[in-house]
Protein backbone atom coordinates (compact mmCIF):
# COMPACT_ATOMS: atom_id res chain seq x y z
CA UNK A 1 124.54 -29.63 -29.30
CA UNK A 2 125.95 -27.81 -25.95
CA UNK A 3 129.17 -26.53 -26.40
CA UNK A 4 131.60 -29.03 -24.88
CA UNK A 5 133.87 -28.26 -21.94
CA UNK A 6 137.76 -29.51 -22.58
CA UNK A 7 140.29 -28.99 -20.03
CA UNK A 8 143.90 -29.14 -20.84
CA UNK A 9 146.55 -29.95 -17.49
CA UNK A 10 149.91 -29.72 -17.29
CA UNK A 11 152.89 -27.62 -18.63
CA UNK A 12 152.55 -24.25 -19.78
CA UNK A 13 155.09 -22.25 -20.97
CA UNK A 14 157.69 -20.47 -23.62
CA UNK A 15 159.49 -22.22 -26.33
CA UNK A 16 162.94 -20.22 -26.71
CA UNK A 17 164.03 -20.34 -30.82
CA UNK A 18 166.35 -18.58 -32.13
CA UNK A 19 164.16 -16.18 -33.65
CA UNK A 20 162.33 -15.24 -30.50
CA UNK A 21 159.89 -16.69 -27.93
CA UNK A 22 156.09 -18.38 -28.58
CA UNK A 23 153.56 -20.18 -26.39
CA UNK A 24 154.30 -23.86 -25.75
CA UNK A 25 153.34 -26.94 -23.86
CA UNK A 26 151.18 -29.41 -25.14
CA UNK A 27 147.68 -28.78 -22.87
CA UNK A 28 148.21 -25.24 -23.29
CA UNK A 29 148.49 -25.89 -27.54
CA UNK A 30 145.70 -28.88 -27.27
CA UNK A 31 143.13 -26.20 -25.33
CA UNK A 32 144.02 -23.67 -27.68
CA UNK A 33 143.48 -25.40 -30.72
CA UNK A 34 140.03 -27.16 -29.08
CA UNK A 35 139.05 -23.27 -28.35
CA UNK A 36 139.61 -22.25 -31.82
CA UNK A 37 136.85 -24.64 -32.96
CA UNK A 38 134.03 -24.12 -30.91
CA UNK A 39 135.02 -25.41 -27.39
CA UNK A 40 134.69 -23.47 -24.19
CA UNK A 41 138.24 -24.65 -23.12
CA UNK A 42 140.47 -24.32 -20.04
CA UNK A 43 144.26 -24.29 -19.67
CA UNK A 44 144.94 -25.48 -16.15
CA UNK A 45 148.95 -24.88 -15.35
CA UNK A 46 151.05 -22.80 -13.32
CA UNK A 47 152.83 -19.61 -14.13
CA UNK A 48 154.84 -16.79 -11.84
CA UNK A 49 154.44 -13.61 -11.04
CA UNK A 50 157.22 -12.44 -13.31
CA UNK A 51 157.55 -10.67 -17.02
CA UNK A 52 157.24 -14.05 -18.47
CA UNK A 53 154.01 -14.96 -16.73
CA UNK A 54 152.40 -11.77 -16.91
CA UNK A 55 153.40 -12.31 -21.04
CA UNK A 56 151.42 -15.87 -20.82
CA UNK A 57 148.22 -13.90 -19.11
CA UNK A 58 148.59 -11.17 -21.58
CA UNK A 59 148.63 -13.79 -24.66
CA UNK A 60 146.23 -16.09 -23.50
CA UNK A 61 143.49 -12.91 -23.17
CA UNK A 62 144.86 -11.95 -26.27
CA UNK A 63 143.83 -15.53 -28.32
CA UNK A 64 141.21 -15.65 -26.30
CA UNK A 65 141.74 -18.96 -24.43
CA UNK A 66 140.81 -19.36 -20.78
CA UNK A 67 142.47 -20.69 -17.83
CA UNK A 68 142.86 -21.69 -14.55
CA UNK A 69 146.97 -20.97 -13.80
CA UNK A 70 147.52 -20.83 -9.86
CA UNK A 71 150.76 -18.30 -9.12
CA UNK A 72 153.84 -19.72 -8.12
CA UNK A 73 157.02 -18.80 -6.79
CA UNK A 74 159.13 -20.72 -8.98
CA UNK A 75 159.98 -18.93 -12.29
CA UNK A 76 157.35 -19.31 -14.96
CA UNK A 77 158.56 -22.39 -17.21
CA UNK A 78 160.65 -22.23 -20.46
CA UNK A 79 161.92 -24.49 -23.02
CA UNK A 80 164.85 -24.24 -25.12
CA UNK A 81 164.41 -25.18 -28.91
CA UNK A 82 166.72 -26.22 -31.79
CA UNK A 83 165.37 -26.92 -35.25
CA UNK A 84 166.86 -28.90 -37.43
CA UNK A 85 166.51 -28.17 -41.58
CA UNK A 86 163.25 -29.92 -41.96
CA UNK A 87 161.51 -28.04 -39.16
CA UNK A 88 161.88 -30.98 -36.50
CA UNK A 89 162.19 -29.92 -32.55
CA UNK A 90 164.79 -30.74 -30.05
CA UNK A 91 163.69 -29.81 -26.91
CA UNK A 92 165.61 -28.89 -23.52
CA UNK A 93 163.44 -28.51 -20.86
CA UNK A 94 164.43 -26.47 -17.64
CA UNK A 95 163.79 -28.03 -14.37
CA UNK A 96 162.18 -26.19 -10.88
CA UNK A 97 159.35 -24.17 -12.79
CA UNK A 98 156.13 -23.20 -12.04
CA UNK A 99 154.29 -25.77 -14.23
CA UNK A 100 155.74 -28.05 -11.30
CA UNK A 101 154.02 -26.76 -8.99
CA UNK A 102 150.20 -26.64 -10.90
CA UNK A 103 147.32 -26.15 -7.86
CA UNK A 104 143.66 -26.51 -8.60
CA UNK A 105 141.83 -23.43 -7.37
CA UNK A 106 137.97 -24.32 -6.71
CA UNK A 107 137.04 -22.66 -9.61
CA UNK A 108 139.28 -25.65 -11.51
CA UNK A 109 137.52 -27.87 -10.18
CA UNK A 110 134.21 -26.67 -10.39
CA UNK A 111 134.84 -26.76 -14.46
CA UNK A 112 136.70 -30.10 -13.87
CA UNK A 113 133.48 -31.67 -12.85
CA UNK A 114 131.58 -30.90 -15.86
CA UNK A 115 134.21 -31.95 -18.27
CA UNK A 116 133.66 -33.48 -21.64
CA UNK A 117 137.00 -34.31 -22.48
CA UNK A 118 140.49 -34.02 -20.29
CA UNK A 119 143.78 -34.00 -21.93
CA UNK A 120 147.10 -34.80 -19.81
CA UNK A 121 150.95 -36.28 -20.23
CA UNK A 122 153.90 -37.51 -18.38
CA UNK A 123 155.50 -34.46 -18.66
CA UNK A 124 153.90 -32.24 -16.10
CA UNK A 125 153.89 -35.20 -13.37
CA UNK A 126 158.04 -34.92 -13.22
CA UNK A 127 157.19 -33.34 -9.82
CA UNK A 128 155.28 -34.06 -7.03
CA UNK A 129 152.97 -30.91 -6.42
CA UNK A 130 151.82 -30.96 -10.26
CA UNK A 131 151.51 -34.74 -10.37
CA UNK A 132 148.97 -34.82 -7.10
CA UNK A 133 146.77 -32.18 -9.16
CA UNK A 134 147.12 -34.03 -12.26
CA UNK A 135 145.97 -36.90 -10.77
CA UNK A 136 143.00 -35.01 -8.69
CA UNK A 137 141.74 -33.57 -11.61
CA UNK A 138 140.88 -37.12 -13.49
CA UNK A 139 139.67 -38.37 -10.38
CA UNK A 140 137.07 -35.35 -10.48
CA UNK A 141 136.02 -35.81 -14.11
CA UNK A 142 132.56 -37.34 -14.61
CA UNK A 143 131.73 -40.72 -15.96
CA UNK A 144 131.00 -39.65 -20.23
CA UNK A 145 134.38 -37.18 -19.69
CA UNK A 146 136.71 -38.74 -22.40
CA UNK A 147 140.30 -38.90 -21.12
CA UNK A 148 143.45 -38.39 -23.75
CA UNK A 149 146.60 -39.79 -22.37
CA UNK A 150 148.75 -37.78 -24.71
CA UNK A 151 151.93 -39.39 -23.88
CA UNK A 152 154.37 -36.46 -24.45
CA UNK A 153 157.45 -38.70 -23.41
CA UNK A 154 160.45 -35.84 -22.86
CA UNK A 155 163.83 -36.48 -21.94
CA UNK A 156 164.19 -38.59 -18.78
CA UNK A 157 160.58 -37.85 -17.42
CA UNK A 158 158.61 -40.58 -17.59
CA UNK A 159 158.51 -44.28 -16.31
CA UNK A 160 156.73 -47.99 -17.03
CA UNK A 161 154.58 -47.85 -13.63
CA UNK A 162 152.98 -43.88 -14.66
CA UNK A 163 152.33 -44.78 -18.11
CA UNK A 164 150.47 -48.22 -17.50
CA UNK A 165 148.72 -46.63 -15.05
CA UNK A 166 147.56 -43.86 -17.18
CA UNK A 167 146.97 -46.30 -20.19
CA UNK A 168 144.68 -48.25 -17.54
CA UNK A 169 142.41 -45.30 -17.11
CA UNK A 170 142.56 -42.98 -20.42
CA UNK A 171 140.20 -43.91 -23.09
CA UNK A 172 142.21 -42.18 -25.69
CA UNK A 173 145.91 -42.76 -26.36
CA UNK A 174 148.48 -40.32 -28.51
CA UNK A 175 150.99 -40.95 -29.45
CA UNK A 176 154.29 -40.55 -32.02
CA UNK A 177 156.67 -42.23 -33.74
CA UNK A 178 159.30 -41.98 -31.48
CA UNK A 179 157.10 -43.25 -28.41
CA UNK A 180 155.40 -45.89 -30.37
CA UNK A 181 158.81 -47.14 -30.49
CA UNK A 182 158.98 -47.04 -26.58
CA UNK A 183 156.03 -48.47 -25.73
CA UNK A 184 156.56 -51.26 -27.75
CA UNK A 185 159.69 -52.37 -26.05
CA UNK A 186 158.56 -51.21 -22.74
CA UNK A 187 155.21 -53.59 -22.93
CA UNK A 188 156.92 -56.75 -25.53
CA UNK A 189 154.54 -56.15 -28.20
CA UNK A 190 155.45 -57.61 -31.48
CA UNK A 191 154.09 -57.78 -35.00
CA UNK A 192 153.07 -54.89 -37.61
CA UNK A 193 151.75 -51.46 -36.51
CA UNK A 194 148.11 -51.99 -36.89
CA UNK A 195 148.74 -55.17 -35.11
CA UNK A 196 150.68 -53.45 -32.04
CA UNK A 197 147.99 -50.85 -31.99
CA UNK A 198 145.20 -53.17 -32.04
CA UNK A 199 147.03 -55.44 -28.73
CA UNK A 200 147.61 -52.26 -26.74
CA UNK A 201 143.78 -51.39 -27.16
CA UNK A 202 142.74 -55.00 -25.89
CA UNK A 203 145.02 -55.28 -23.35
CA UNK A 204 144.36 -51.68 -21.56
CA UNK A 205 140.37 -51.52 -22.82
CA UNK A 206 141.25 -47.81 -24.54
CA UNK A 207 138.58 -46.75 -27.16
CA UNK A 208 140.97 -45.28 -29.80
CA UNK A 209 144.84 -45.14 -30.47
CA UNK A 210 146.05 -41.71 -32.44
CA UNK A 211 149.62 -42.70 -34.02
CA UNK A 212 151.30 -39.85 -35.77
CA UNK A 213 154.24 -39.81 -37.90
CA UNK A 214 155.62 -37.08 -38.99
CA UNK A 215 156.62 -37.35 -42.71
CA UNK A 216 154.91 -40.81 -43.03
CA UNK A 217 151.46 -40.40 -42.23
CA UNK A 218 149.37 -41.36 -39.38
CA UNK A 219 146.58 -43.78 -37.66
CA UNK A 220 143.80 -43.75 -36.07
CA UNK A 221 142.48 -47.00 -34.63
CA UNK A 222 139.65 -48.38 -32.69
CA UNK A 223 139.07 -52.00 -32.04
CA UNK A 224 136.80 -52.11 -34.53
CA UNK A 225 137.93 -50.03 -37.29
CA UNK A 226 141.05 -47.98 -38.63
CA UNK A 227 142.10 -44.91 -40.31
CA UNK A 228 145.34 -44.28 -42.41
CA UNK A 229 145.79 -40.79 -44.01
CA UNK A 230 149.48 -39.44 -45.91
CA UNK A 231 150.56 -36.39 -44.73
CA UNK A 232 150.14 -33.68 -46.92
CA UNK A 233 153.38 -32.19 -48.74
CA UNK A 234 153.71 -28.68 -47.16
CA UNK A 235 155.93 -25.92 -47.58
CA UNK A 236 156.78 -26.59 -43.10
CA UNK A 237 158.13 -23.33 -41.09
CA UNK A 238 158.61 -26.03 -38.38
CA UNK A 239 156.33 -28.72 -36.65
CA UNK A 240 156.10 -27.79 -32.78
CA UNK A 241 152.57 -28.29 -31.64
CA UNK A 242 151.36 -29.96 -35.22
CA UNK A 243 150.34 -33.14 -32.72
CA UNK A 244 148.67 -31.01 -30.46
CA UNK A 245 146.28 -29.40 -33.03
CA UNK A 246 146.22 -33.29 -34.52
CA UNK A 247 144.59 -33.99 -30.72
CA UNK A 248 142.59 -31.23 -30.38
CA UNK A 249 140.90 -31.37 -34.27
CA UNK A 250 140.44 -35.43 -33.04
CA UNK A 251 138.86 -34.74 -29.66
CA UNK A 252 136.52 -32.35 -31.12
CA UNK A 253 135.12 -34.36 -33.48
CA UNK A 254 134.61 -37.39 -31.58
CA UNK A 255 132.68 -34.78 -29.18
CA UNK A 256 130.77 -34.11 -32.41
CA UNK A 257 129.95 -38.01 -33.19
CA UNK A 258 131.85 -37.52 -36.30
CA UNK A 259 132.99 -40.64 -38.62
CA UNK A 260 136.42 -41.84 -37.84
CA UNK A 261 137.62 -41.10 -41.29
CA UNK A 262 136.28 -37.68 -41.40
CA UNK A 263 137.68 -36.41 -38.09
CA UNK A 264 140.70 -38.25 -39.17
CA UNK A 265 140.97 -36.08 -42.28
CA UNK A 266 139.89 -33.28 -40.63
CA UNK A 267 142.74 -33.60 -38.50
CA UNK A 268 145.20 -34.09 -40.94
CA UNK A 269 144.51 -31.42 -42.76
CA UNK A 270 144.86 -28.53 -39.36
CA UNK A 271 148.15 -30.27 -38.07
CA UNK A 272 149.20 -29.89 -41.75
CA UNK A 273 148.43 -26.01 -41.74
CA UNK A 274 150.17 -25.46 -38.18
CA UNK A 275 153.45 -26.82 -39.80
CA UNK A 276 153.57 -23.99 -42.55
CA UNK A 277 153.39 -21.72 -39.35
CA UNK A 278 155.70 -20.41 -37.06
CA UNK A 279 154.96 -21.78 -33.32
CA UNK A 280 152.52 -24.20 -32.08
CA UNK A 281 149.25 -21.63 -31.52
CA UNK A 282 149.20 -19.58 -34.92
């Protein structure tokens, strides 16, 4: 099998903690993770020309993952974080960055068109410039390029009208606990998870709904079959970017043909491990 091509769009940038700074945003942590097992994969963001950016160049050479990040002159992008005592984020995300102004270079595109699989949120498309690229790029994908809507919803940044129209063309939908909860209200679906899942597959022809849930497990349904694994008890340093790696471990093996319960598992078990790290990219 060729080795697949996986692009990751959107925000790039530095998680701020209290004990110091790490590599963030959830393309950036979905291409890494899809990189670490096998895939030649491409971050495709925005950074500046400042310490911070240069840092993001230095790292990314550093772990190895390629990119496509077009130089702005807004400041490269940072996010606050505060943990609370189980390891759970809370996020405060600075506005007028350079992720919000992401520009595909030819060279993007190029890769763009030979895609296998595209991963993309709501977050990057707060702004105009980054949500015209966004929106470029999965026009350029080609026909067998599976598309992951991974929701990402954060803070005030998202609204009904992007999200149904990015349900309408992803084939793949992520998604949490928390925005689970969102989408149910925002679309009137009632009745027990599996249930909700199953409508929102029918009603926006998706091949597969990832649910994750922290503590509680997580699902992976198709509209022909479903997946429930526990999450494993883990000694957690915190959980920024376990979702990601769920994604990425997912992605790759459905590029693979794998069963639904294996890549499930597999999944499980690598979003498990990033917890009991520091950061989102160990």
């Amino acid at each position: 099998m060729k080795q697949p091509i996986v692009i990751g769009i959107g925000e790039i940038l530095w998680d701020i903690l209290k004990h110091g700074k790490q590599l963030g945003g959830a393309p950036a942590n979905f291409v890494y993770h899809c990189s670490k097992q096998g895939a030649e994969a491409y971050a495709v963001s925005a950074i500046s020309n400042d310490k911070l950016g240069k840092q993001i160049e230095e790292l990314l050479e550093e772990k190895k993952v390629a990119s496509f990040l077009n130089t702005s002159k807004l400041p490269t992008g940072t996010v606050t974080v505060a943990l609370s005592e189980e390891g759970e984020p809370t996020y405060t995300i600075h506005e007028k960055v350079a992720w919000d102004d992401i520009k595909l270079s030819e060279e993007a595109k190029e890769k763009i068109k030979q895609a296998d699989a595209i991963c993309f949120g709501t977050l990057a498309q707060r702004a105009p410039q980054s949500a015209e690229s966004i929106q470029e790029a999965l026009s350029l994908v080609p026909e067998h390029c599976l598309k992951i809507f991974d929701v990402n919803l954060r803070q005030h940044y998202y609204n009904k009208a992007l999200i149904e129209k990015h349900l309408l063309e992803a084939d793949i939908l992520k998604i949490n606990e928390d925005e689970i909860t969102v989408l149910i209200d925002m679309f009137q679906i009632e009745g027990r998870t599996i249930v909700r899942l199953k409508a929102l597959i029918e009603f926006f022809d998706l091949k597969m709904i990832a649910l994750t849930m922290g503590t509680d497990g997580s699902y992976l349904v198709t509209a022909e079959e479903d997946s429930y694994f526990k999450t494993p008890k883990v000694d957690v340093a915190d959980t920024i970017g376990a979702g990601d790696a769920f994604t990425a471990t997912m992605v790759m093996g459905l590029l693979q043909q794998k069963g639904l319960k294996e890549l499930h598992k597999e999944a499980v078990e690598v979003a498990a491990y990033v917890c009991t790290q520091k950061g989102a990219t160990p």
